[in-house]
C-alpha atoms as a PDB file:
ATOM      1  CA  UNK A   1     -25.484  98.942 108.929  1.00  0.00           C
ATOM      2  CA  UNK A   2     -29.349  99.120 108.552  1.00  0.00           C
ATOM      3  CA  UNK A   3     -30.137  96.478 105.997  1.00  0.00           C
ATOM      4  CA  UNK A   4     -33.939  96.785 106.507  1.00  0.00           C
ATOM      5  CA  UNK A   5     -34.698  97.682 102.854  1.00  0.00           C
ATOM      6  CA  UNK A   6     -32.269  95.087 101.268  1.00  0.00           C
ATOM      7  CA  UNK A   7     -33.748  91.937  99.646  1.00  0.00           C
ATOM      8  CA  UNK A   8     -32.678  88.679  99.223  1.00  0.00           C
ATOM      9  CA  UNK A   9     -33.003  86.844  95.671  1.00  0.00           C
ATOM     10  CA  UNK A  10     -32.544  83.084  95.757  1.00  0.00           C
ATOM     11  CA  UNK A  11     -32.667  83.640  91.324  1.00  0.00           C
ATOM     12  CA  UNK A  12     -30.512  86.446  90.659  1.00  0.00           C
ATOM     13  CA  UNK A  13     -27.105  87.532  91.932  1.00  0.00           C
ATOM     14  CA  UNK A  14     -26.191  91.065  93.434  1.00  0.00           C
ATOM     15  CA  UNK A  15     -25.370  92.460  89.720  1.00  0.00           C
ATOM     16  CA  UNK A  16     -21.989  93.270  88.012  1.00  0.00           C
ATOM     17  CA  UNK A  17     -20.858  95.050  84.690  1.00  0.00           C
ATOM     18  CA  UNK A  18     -18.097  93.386  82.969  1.00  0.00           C
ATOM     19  CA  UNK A  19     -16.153  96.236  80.928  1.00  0.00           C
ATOM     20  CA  UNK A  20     -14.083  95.861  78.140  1.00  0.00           C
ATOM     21  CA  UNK A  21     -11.944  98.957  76.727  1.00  0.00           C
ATOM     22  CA  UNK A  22     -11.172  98.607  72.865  1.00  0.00           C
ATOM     23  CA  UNK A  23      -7.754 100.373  71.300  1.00  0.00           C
ATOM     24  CA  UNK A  24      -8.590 103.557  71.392  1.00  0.00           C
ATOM     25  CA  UNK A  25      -9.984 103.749  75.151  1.00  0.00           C
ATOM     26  CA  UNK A  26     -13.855 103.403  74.430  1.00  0.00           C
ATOM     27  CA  UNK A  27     -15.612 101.148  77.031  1.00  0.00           C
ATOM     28  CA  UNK A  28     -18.444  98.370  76.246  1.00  0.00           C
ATOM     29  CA  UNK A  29     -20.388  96.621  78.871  1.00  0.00           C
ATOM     30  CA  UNK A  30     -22.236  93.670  79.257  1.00  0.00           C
ATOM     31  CA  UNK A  31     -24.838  92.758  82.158  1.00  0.00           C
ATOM     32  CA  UNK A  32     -25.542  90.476  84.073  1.00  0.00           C
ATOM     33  CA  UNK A  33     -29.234  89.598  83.896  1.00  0.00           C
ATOM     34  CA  UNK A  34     -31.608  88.820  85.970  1.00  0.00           C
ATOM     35  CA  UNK A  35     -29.639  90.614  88.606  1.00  0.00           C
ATOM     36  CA  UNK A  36     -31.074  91.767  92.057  1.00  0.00           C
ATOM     37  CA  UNK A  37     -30.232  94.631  91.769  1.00  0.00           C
ATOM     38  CA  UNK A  38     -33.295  95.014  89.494  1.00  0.00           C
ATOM     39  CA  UNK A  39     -35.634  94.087  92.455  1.00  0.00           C
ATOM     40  CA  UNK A  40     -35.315  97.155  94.569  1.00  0.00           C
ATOM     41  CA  UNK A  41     -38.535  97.329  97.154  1.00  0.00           C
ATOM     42  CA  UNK A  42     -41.133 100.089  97.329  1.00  0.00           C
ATOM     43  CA  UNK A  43     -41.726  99.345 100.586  1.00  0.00           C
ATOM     44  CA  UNK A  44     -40.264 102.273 102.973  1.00  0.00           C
ATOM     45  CA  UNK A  45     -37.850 103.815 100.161  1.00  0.00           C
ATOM     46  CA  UNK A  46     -39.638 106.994 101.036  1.00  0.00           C
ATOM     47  CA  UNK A  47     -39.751 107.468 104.455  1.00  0.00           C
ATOM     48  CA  UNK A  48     -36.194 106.236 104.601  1.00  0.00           C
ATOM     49  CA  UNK A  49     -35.564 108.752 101.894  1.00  0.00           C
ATOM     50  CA  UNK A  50     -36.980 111.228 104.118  1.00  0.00           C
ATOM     51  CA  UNK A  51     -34.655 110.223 106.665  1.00  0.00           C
ATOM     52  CA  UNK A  52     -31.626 110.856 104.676  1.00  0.00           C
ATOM     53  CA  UNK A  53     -29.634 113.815 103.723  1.00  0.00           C
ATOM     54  CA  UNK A  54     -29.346 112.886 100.142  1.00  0.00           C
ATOM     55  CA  UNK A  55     -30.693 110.592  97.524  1.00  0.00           C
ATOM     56  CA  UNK A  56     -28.405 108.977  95.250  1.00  0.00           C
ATOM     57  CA  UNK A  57     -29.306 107.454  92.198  1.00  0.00           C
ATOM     58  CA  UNK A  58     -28.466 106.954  88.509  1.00  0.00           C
ATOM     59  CA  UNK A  59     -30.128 106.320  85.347  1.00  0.00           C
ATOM     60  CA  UNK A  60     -28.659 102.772  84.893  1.00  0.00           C
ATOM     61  CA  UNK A  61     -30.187 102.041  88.271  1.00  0.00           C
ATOM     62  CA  UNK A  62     -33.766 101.979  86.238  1.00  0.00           C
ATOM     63  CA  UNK A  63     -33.412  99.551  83.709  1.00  0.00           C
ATOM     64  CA  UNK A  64     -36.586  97.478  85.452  1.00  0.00           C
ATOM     65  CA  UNK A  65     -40.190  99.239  86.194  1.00  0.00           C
ATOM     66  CA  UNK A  66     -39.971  97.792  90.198  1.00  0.00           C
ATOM     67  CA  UNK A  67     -36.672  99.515  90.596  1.00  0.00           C
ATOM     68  CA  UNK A  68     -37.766 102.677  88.871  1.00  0.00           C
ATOM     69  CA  UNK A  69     -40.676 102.865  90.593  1.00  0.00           C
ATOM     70  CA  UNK A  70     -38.788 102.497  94.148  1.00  0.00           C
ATOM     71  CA  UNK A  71     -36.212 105.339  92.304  1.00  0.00           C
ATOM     72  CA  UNK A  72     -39.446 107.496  92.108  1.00  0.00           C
ATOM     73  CA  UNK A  73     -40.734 106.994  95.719  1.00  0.00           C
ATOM     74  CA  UNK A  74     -37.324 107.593  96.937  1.00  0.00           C
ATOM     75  CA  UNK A  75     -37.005 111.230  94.726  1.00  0.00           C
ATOM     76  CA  UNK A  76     -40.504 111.777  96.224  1.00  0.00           C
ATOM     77  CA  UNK A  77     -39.057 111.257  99.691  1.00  0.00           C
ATOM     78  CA  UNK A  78     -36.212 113.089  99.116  1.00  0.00           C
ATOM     79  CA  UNK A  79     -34.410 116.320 100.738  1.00  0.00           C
ATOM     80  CA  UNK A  80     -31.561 116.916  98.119  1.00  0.00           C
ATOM     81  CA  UNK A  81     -31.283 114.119  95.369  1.00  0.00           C
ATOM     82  CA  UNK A  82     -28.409 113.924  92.991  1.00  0.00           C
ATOM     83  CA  UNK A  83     -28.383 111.836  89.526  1.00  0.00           C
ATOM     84  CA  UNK A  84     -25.433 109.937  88.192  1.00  0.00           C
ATOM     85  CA  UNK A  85     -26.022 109.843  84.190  1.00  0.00           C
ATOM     86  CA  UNK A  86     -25.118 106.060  83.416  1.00  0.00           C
ATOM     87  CA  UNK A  87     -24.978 105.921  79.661  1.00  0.00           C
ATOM     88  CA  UNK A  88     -24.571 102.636  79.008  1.00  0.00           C
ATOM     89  CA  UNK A  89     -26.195 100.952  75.770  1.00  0.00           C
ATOM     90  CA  UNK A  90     -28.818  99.181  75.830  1.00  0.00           C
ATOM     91  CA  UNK A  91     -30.137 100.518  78.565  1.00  0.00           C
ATOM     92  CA  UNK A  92     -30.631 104.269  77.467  1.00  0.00           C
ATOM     93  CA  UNK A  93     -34.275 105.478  77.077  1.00  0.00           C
ATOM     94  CA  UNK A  94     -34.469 108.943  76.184  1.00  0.00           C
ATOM     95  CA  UNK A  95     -37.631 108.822  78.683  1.00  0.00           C
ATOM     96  CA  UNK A  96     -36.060 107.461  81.523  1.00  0.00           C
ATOM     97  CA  UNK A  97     -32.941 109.237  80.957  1.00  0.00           C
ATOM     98  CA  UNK A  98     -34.315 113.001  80.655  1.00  0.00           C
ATOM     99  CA  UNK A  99     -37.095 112.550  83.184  1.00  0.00           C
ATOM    100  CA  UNK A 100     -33.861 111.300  85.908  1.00  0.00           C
ATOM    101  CA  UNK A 101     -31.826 114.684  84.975  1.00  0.00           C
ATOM    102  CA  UNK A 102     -35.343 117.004  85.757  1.00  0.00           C
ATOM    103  CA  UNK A 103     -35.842 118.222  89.263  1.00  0.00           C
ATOM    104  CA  UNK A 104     -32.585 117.335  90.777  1.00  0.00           C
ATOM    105  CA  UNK A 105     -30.676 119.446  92.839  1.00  0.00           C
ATOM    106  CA  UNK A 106     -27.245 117.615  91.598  1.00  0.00           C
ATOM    107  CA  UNK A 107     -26.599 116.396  88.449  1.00  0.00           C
ATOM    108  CA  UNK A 108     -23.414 114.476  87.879  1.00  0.00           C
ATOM    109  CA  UNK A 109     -22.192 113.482  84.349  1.00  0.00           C
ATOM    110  CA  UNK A 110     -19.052 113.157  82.434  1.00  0.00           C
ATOM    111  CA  UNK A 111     -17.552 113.710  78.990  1.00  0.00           C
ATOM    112  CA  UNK A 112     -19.782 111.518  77.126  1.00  0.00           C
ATOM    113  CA  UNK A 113     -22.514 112.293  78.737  1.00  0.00           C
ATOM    114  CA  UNK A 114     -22.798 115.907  78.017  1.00  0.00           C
ATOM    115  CA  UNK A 115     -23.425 115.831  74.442  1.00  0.00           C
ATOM    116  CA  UNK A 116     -26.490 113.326  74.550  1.00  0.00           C
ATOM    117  CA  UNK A 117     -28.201 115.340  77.569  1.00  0.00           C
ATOM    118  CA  UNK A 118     -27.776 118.931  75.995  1.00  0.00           C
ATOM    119  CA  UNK A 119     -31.471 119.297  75.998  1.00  0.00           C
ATOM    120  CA  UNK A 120     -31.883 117.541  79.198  1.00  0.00           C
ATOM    121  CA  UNK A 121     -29.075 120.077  80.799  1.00  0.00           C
ATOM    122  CA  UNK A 122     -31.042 122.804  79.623  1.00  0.00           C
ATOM    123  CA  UNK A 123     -33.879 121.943  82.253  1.00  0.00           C
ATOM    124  CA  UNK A 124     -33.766 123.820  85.754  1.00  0.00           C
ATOM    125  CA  UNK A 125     -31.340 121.995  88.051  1.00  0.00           C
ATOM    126  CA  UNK A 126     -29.701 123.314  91.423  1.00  0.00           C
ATOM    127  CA  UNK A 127     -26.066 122.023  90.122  1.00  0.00           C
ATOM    128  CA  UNK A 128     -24.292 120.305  87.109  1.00  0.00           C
ATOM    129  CA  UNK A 129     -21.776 118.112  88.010  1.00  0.00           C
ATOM    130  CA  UNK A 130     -18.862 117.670  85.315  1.00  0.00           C
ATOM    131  CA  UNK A 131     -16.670 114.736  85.822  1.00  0.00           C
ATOM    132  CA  UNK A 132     -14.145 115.169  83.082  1.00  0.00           C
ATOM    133  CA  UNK A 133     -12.185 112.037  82.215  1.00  0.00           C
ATOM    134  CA  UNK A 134      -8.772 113.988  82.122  1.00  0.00           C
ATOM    135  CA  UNK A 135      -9.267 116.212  85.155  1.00  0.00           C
ATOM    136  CA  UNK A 136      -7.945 116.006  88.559  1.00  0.00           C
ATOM    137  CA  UNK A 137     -11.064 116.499  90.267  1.00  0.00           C
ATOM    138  CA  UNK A 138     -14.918 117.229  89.505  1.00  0.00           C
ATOM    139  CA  UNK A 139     -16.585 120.665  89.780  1.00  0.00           C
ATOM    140  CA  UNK A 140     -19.755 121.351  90.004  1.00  0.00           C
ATOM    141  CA  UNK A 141     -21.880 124.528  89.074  1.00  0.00           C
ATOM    142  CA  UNK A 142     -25.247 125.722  90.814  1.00  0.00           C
ATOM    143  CA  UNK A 143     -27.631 127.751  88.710  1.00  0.00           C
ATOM    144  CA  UNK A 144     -26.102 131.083  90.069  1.00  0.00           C
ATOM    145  CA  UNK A 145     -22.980 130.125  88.105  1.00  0.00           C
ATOM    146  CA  UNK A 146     -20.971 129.221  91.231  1.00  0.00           C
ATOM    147  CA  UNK A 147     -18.218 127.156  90.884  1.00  0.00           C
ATOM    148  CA  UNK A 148     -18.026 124.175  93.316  1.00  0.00           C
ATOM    149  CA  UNK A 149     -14.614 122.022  93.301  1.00  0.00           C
ATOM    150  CA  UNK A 150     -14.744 118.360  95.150  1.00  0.00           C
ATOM    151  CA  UNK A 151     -13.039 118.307  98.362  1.00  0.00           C
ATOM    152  CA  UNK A 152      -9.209 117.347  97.944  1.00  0.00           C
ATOM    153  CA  UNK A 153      -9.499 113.610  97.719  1.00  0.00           C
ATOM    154  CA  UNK A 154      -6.760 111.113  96.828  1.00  0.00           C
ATOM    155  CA  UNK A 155      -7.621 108.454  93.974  1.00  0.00           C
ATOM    156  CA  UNK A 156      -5.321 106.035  93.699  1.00  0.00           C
ATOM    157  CA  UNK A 157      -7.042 104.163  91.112  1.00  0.00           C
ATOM    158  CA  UNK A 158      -9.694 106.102  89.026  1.00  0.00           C
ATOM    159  CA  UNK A 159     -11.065 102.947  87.279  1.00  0.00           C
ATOM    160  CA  UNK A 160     -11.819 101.315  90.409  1.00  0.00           C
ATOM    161  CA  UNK A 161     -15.580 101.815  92.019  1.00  0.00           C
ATOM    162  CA  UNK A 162     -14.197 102.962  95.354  1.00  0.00           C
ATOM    163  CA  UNK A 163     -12.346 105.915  94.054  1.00  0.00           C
ATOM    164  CA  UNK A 164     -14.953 106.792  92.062  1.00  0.00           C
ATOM    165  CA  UNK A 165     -17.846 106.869  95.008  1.00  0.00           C
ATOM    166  CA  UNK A 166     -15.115 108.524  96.807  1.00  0.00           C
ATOM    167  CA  UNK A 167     -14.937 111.466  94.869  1.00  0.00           C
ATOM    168  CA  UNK A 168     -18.618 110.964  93.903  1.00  0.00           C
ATOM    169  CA  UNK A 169     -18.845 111.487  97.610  1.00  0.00           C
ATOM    170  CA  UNK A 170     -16.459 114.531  97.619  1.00  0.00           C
ATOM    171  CA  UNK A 171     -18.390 116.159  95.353  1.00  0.00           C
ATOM    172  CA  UNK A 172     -21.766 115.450  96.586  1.00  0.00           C
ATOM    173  CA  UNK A 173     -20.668 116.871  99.970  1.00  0.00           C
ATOM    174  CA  UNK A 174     -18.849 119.824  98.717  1.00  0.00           C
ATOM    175  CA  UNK A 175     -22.188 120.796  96.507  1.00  0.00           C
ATOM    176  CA  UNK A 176     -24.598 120.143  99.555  1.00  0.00           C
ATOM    177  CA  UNK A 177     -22.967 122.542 101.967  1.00  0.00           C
ATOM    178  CA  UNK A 178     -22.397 125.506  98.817  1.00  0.00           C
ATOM    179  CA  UNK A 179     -26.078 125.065  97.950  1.00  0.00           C
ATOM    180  CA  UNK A 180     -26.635 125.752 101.837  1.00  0.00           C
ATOM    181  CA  UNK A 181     -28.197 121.919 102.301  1.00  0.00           C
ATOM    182  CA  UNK A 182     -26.021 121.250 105.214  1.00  0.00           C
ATOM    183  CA  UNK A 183     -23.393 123.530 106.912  1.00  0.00           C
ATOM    184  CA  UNK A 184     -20.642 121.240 107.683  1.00  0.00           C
ATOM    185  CA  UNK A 185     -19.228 118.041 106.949  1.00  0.00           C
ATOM    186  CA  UNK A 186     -17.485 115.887 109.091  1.00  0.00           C
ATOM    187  CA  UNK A 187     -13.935 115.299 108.766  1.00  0.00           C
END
């Protein structure tokens, strides 16, 4: 594993989200801050970018002006980028949040996320990812209308981060070789 762009923080730990889920299913969260994942380096994030066959990155991701900005030189860099819509209060800007979902060629979002970026959705994207909370898997749909289903993962656990980069990962795979980004993936 290359970890030439990571940096280490003697004052601020990796970052976590604690979640709490009331009665009737809605989630809070509370972060930890300072948290390193708020110092993201410049330095390189395009060129490796450039290097890369996609660009991951969410809105949530940009809650500090370093880490945007190395968000921005990475998008710059990038051959296919996909957003993750992170909706989670405080850390919402309508700015931050609108100018993520613009000029992507994947954008992934789920339930609650729909209804907030309406006008956002509206502006030209390759693909719309919809992650529905109830569904079995997430589909995706390019400008042309196509439909796009994730590869035929297994989630054991959906509230657990693996299974959700896992299908993440499904879907961001099954999108890049419909939109003709890369003929084949590897089994």
């Amino acid at each position: 594993v290359n970890v030439a762009l990571l940096a280490e923080l003697d004052d601020a730990e990796t970052g976590f989200v604690t979640v709490e889920i009331d009665e009737r299913g809605d989630a809070s969260y509370s972060f930890v801050d300072p948290a390193a994942w708020d110092s993201v380096p410049v330095d390189g994030v395009q060129q490796a970018a450039a290097a890369a066959d996609a660009v991951v990155f969410g809105t949530l991701s940009q809650r500090a002006e370093g880490t945007r900005d190395a968000v921005l030189a990475a998008r710059a860099g990038a051959r296919f980028t996909v957003c993750d819509i992170n909706l989670r209060p405080p850390y919402t800007a309508d700015e931050i949040v609108a100018s993520s979902a613009m000029d992507v060629d994947l954008l992934k979002l789920n339930d609650e996320e729909l209804h907030p970026l309406a006008l956002a959705i509206q502006r030209q994207c390759d693909a719309l990812a919809i992650d529905p909370k109830d569904a079995a898997a997430a589909v995706a749909a390019t400008a042309a209308a196509a439909a796009i289903t994730a590869a035929d993962v297994t989630i054991d656990d959906t509230a657990d981060d693996t299974a959700d980069d896992t299908d993440n990962a499904a879907l961001i795979v099954s999108a890049m070789v419909a939109l003709g980004h890369v003929t084949r993936a590897a089994a």
